[in-house]
PDB file of N, CA and C in Angstrom:
ATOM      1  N   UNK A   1      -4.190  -9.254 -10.291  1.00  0.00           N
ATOM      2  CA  UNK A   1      -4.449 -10.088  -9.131  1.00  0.00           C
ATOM      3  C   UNK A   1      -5.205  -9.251  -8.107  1.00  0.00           C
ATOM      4  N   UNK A   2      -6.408  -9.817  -7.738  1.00  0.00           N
ATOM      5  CA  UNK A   2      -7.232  -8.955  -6.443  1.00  0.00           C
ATOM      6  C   UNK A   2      -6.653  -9.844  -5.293  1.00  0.00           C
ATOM      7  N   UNK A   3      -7.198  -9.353  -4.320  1.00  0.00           N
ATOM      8  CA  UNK A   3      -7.650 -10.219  -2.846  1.00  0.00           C
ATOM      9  C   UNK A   3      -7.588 -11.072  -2.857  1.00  0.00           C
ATOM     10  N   UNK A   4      -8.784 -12.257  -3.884  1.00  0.00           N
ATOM     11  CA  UNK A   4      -9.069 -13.278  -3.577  1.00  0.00           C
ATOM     12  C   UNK A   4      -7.973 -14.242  -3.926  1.00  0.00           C
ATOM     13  N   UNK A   5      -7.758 -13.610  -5.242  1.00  0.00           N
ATOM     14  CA  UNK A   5      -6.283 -14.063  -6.066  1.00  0.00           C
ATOM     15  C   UNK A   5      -5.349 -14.555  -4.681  1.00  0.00           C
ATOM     16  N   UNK A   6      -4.881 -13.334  -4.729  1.00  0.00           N
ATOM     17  CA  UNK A   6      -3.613 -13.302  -3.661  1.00  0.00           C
ATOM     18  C   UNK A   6      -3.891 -14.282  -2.426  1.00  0.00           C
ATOM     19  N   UNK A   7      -5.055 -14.571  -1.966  1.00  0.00           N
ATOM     20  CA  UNK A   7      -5.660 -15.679  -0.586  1.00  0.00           C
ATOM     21  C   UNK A   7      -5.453 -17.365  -1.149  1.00  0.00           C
ATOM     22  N   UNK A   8      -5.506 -17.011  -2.289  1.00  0.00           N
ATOM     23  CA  UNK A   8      -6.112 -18.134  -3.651  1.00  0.00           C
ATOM     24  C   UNK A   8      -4.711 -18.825  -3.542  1.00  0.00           C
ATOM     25  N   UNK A   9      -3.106 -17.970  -3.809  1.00  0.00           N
ATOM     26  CA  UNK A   9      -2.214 -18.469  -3.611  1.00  0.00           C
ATOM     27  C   UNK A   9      -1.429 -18.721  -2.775  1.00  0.00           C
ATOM     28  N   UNK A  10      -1.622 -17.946  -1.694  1.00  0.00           N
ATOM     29  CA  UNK A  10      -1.021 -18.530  -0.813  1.00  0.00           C
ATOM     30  C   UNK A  10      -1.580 -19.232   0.393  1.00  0.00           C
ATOM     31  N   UNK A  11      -3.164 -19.682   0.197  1.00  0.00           N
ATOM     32  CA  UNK A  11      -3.561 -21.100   0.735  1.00  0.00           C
ATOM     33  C   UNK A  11      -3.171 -22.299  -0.196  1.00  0.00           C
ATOM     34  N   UNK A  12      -2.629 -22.019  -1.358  1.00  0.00           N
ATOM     35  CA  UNK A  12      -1.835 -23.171  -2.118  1.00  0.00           C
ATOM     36  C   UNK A  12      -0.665 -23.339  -1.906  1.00  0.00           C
ATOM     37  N   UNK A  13       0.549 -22.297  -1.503  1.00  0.00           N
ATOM     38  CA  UNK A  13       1.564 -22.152  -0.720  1.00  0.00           C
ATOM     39  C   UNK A  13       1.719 -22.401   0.687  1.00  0.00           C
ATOM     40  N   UNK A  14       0.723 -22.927   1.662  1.00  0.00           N
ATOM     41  CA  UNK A  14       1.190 -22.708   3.242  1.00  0.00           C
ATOM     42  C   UNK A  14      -0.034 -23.779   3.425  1.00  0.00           C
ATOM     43  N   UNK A  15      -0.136 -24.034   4.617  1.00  0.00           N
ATOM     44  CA  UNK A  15      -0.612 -25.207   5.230  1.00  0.00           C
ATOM     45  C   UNK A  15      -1.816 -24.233   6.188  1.00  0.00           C
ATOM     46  N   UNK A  16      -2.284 -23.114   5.524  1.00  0.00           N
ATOM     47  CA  UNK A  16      -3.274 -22.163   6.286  1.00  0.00           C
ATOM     48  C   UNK A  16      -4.812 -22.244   5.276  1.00  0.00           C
ATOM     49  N   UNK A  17      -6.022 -22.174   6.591  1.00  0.00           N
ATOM     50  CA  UNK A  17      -6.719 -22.117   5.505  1.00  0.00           C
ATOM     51  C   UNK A  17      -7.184 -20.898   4.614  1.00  0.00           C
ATOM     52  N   UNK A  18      -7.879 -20.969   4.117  1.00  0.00           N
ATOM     53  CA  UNK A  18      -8.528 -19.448   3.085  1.00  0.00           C
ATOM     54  C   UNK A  18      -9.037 -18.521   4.288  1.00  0.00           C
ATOM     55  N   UNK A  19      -9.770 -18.703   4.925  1.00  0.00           N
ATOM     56  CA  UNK A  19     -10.536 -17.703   6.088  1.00  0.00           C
ATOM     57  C   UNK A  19      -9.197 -17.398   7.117  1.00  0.00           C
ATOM     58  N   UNK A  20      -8.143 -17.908   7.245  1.00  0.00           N
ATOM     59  CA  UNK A  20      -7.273 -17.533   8.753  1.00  0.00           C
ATOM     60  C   UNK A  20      -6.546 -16.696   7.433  1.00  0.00           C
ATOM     61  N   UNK A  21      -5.778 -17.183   6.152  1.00  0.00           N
ATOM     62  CA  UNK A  21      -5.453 -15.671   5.344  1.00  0.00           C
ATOM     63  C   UNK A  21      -5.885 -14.541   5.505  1.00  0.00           C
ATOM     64  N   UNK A  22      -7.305 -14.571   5.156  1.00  0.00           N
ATOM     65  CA  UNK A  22      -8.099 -13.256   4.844  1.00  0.00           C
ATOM     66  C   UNK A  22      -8.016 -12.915   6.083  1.00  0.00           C
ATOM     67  N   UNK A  23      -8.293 -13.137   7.077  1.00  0.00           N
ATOM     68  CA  UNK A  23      -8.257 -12.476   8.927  1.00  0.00           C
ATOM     69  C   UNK A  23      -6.567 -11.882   8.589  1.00  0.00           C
ATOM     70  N   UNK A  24      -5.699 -12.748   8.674  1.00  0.00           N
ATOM     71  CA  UNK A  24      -4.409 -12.232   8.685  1.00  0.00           C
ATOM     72  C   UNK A  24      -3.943 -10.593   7.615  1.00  0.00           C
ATOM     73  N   UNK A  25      -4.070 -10.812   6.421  1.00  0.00           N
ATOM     74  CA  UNK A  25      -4.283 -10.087   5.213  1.00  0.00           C
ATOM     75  C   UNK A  25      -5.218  -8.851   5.322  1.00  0.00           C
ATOM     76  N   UNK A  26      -6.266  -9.388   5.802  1.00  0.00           N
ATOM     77  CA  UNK A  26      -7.302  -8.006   6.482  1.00  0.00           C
ATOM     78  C   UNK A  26      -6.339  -6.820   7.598  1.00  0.00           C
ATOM     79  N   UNK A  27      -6.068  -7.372   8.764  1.00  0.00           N
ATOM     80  CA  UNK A  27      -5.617  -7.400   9.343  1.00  0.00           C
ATOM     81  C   UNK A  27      -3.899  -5.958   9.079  1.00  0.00           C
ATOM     82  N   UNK A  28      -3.549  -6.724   8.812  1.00  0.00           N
ATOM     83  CA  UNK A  28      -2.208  -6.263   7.863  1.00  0.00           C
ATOM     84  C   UNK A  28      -2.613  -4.721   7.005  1.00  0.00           C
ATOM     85  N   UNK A  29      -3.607  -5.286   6.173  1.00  0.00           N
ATOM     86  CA  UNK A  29      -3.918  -4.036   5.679  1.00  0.00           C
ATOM     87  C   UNK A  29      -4.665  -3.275   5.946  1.00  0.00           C
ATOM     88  N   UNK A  30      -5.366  -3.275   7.260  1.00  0.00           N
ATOM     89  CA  UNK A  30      -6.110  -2.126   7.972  1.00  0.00           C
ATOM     90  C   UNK A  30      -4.956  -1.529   8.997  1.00  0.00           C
ATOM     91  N   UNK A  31      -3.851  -2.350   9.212  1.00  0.00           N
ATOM     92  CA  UNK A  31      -2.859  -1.673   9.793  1.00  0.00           C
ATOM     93  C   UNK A  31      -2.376  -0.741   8.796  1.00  0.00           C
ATOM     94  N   UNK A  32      -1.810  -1.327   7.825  1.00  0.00           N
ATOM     95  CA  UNK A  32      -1.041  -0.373   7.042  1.00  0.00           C
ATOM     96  C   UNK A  32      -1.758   1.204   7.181  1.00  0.00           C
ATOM     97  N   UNK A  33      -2.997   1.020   6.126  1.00  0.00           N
ATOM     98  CA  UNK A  33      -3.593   1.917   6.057  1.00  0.00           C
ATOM     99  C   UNK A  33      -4.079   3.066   7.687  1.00  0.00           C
ATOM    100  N   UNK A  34      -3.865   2.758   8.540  1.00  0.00           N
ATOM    101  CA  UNK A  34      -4.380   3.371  10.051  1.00  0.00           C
ATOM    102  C   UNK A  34      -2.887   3.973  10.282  1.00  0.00           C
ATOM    103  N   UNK A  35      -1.757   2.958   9.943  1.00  0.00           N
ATOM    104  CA  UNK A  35      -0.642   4.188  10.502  1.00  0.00           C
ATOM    105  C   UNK A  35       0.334   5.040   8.793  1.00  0.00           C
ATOM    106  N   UNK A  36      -0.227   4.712   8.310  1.00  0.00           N
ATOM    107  CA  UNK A  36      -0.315   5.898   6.854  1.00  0.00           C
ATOM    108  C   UNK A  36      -1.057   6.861   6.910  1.00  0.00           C
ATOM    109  N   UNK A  37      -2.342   6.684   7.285  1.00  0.00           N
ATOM    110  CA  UNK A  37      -3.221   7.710   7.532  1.00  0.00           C
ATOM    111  C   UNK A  37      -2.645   8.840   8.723  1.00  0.00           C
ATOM    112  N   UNK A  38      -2.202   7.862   9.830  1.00  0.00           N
ATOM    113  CA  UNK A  38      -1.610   8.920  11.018  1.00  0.00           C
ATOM    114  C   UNK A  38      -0.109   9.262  10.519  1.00  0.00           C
ATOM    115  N   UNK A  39       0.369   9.122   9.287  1.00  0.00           N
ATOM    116  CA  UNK A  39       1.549   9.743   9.435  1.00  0.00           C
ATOM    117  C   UNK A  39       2.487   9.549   9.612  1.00  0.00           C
ATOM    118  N   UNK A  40       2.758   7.658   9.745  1.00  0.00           N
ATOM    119  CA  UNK A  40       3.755   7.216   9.986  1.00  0.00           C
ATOM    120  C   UNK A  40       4.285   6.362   8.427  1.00  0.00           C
ATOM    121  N   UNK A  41       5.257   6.303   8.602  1.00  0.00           N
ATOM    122  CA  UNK A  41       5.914   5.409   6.915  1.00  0.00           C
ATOM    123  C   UNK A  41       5.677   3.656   7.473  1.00  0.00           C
ATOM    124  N   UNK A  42       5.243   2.828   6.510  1.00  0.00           N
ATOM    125  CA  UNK A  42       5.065   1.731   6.707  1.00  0.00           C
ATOM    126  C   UNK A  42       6.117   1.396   6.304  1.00  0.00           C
ATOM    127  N   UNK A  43       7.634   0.058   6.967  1.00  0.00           N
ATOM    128  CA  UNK A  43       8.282  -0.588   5.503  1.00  0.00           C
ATOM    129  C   UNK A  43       8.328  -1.885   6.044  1.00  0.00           C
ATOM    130  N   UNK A  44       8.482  -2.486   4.645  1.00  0.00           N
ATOM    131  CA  UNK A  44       8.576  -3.870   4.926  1.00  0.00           C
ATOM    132  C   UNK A  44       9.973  -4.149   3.811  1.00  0.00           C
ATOM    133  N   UNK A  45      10.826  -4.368   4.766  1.00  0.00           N
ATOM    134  CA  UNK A  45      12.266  -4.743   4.160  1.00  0.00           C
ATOM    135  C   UNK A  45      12.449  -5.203   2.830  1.00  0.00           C
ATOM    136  N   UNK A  46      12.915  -4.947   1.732  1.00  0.00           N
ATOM    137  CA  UNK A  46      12.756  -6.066   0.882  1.00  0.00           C
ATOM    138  C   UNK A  46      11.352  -5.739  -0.475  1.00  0.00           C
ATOM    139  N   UNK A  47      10.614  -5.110   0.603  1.00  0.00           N
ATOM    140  CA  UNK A  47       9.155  -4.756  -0.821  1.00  0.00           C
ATOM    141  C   UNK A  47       8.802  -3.408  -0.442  1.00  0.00           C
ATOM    142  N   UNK A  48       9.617  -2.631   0.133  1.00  0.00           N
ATOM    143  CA  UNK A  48       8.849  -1.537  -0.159  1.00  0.00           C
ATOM    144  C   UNK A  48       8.231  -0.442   1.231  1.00  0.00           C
ATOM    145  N   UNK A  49       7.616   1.262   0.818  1.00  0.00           N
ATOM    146  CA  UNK A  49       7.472   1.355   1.661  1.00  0.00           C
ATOM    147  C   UNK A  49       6.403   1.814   1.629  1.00  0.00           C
ATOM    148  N   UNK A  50       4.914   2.641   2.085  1.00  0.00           N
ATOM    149  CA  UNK A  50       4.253   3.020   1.746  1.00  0.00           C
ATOM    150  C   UNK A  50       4.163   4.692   2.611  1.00  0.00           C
ATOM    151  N   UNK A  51       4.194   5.731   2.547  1.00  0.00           N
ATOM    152  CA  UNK A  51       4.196   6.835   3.072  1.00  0.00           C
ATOM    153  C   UNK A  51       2.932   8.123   2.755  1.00  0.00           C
ATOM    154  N   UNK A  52       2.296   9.026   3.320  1.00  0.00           N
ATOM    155  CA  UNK A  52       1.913   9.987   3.304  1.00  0.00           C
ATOM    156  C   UNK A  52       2.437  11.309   2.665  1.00  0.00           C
ATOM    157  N   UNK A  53       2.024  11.989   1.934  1.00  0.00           N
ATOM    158  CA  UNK A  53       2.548  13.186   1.630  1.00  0.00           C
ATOM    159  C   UNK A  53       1.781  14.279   0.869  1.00  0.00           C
ATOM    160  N   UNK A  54       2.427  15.380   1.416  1.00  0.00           N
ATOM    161  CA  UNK A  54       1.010  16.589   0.976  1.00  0.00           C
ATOM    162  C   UNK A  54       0.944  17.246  -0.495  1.00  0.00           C
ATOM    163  N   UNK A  55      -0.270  17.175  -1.313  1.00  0.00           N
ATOM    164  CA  UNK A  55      -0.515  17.553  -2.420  1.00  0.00           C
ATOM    165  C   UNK A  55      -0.466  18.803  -2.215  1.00  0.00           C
ATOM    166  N   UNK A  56       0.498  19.389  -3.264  1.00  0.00           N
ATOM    167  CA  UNK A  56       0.580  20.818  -3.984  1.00  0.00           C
ATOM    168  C   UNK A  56      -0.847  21.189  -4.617  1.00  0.00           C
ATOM    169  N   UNK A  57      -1.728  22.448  -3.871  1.00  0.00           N
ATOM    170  CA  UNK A  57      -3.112  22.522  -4.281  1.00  0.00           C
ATOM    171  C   UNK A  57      -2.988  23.221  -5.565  1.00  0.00           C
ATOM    172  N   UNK A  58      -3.821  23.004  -6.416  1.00  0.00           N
ATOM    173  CA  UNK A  58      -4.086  23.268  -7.662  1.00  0.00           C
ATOM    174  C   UNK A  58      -4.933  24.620  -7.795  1.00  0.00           C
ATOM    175  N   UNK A  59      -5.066  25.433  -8.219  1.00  0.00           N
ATOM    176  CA  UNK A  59      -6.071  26.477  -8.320  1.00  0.00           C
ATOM    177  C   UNK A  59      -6.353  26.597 -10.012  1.00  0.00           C
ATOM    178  N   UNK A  60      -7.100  26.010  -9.846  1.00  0.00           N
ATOM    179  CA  UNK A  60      -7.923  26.227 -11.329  1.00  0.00           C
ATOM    180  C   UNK A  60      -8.855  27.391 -11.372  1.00  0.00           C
ATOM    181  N   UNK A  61      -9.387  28.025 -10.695  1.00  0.00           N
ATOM    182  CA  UNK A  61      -9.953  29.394 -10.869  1.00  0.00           C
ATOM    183  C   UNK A  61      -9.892  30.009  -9.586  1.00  0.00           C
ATOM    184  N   UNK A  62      -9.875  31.450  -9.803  1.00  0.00           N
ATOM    185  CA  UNK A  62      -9.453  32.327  -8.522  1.00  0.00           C
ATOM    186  C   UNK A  62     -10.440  32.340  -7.188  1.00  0.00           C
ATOM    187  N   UNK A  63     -11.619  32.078  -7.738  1.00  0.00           N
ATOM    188  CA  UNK A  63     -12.782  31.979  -7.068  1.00  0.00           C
ATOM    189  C   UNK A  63     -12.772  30.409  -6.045  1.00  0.00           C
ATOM    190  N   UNK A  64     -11.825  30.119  -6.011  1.00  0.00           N
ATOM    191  CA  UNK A  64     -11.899  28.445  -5.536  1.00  0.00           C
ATOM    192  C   UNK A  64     -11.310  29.203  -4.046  1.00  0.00           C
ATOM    193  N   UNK A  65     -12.402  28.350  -3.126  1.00  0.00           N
ATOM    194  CA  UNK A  65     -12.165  28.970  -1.428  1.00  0.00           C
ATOM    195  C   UNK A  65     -11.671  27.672  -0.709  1.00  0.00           C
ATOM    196  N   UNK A  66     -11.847  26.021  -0.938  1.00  0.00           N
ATOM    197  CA  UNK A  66     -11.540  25.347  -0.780  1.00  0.00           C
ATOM    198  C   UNK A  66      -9.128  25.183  -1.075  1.00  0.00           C
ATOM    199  N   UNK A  67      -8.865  25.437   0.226  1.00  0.00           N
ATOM    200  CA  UNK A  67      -7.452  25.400   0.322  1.00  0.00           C
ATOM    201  C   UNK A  67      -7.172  24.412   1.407  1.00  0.00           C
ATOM    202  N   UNK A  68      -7.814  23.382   1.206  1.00  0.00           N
ATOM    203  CA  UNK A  68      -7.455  22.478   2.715  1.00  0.00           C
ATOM    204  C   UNK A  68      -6.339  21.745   2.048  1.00  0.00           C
ATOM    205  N   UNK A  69      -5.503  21.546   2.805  1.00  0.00           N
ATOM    206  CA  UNK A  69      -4.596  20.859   2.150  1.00  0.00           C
ATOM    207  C   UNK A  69      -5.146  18.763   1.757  1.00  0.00           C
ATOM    208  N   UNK A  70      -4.545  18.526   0.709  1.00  0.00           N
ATOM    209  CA  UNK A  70      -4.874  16.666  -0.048  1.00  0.00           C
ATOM    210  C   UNK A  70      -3.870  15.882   0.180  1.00  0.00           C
ATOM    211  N   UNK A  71      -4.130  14.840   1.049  1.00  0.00           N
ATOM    212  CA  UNK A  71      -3.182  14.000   1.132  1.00  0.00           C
ATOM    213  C   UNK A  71      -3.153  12.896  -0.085  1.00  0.00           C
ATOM    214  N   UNK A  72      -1.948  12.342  -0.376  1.00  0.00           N
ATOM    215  CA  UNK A  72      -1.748  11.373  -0.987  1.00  0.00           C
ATOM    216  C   UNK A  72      -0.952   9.766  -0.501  1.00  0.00           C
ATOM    217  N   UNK A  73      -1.087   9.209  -0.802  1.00  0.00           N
ATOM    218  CA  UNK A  73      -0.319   7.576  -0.509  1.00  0.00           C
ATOM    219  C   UNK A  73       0.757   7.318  -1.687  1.00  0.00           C
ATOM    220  N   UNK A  74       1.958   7.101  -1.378  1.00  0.00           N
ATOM    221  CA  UNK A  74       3.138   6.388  -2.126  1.00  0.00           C
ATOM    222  C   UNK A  74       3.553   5.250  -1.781  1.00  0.00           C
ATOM    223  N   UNK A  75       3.940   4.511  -2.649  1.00  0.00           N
ATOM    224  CA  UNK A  75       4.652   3.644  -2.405  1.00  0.00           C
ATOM    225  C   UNK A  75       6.095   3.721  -3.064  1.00  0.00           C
ATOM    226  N   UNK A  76       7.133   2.988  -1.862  1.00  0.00           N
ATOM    227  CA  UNK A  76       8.301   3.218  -2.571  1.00  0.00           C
ATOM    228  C   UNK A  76       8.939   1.850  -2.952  1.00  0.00           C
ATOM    229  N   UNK A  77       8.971   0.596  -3.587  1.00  0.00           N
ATOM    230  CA  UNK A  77       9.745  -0.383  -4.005  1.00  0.00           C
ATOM    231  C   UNK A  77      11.106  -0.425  -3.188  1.00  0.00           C
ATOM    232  N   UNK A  78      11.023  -2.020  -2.566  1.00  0.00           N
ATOM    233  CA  UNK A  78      12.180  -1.886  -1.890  1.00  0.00           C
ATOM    234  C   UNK A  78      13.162  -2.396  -2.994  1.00  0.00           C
ATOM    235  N   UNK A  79      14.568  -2.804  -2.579  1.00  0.00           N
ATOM    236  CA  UNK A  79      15.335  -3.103  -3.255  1.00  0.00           C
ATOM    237  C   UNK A  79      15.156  -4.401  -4.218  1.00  0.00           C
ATOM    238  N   UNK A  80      14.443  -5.211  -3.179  1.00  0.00           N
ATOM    239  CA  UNK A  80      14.745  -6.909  -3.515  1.00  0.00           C
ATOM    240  C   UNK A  80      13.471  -6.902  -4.555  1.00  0.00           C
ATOM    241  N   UNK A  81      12.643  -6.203  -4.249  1.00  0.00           N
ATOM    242  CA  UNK A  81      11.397  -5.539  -5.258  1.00  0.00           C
ATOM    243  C   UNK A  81      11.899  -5.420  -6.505  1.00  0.00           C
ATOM    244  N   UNK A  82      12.539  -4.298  -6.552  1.00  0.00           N
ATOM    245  CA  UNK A  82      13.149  -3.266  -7.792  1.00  0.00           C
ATOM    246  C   UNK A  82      13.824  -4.887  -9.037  1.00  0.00           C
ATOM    247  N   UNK A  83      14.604  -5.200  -8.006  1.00  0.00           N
ATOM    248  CA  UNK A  83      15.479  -6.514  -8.618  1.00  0.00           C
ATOM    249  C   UNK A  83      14.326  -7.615  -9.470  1.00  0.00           C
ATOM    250  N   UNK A  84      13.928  -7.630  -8.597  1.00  0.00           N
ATOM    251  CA  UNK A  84      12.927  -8.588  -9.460  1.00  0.00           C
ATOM    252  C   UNK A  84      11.814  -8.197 -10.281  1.00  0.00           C
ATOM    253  N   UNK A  85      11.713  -6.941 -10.894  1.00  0.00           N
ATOM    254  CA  UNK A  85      10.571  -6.979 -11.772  1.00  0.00           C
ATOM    255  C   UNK A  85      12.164  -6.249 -12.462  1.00  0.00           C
ATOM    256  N   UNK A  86      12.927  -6.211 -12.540  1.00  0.00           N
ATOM    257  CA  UNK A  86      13.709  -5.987 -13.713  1.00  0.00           C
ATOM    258  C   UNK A  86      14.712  -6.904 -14.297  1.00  0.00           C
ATOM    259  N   UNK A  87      14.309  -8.216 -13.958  1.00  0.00           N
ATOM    260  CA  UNK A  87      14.866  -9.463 -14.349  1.00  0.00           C
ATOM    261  C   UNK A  87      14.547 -10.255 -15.538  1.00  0.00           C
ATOM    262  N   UNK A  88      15.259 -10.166 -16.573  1.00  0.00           N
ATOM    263  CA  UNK A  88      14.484 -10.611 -18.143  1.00  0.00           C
ATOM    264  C   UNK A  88      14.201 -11.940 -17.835  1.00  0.00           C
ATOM    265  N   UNK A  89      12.683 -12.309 -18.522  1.00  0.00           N
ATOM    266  CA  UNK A  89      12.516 -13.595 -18.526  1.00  0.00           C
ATOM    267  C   UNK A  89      12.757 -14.180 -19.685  1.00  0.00           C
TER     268      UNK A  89
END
């Protein structure tokens, strides 16, 4: 499922149109991403959390001068998450 997908269903779910989703959805996820980037943990009760954290640098040859430290993005599954993708169908 992309973007459009995800706009696709829930203007079939809600009484919103396709363009006030995508504003909303945009929105949402330029937040996420702006306070992940600064360092803060995103959660949303129920699905999960998304957090920052620093990559262990790799040295593949001795000659490597590049030591800046690499950030990465996680996500952590909330509970009500976890529950439901481990529910036999």
């Amino acid at each position: 499922m992309n973007k459009k997908d995800l706009i696709n269903e829930v203007c079939y779910t809600t009484n919103l149109t396709k363009k006030e989703i995508d504003i909303v959805l945009t929105a949402i996820l330029e937040m996420i991403i702006t306070k992940v980037s600064h360092g803060e943990r995103v959660r949303l009760v129920g699905f999960g959390s998304f957090y920052k954290f620093k990559k262990k640098p790799t040295i593949k040859s001795p000659d490597t001068t590049d030591m800046s430290p690499k950030f990465k993005v996680k996500f952590s599954p909330g509970k009500f998450f976890k529950q439901k993708i481990n529910v036999q169908n």
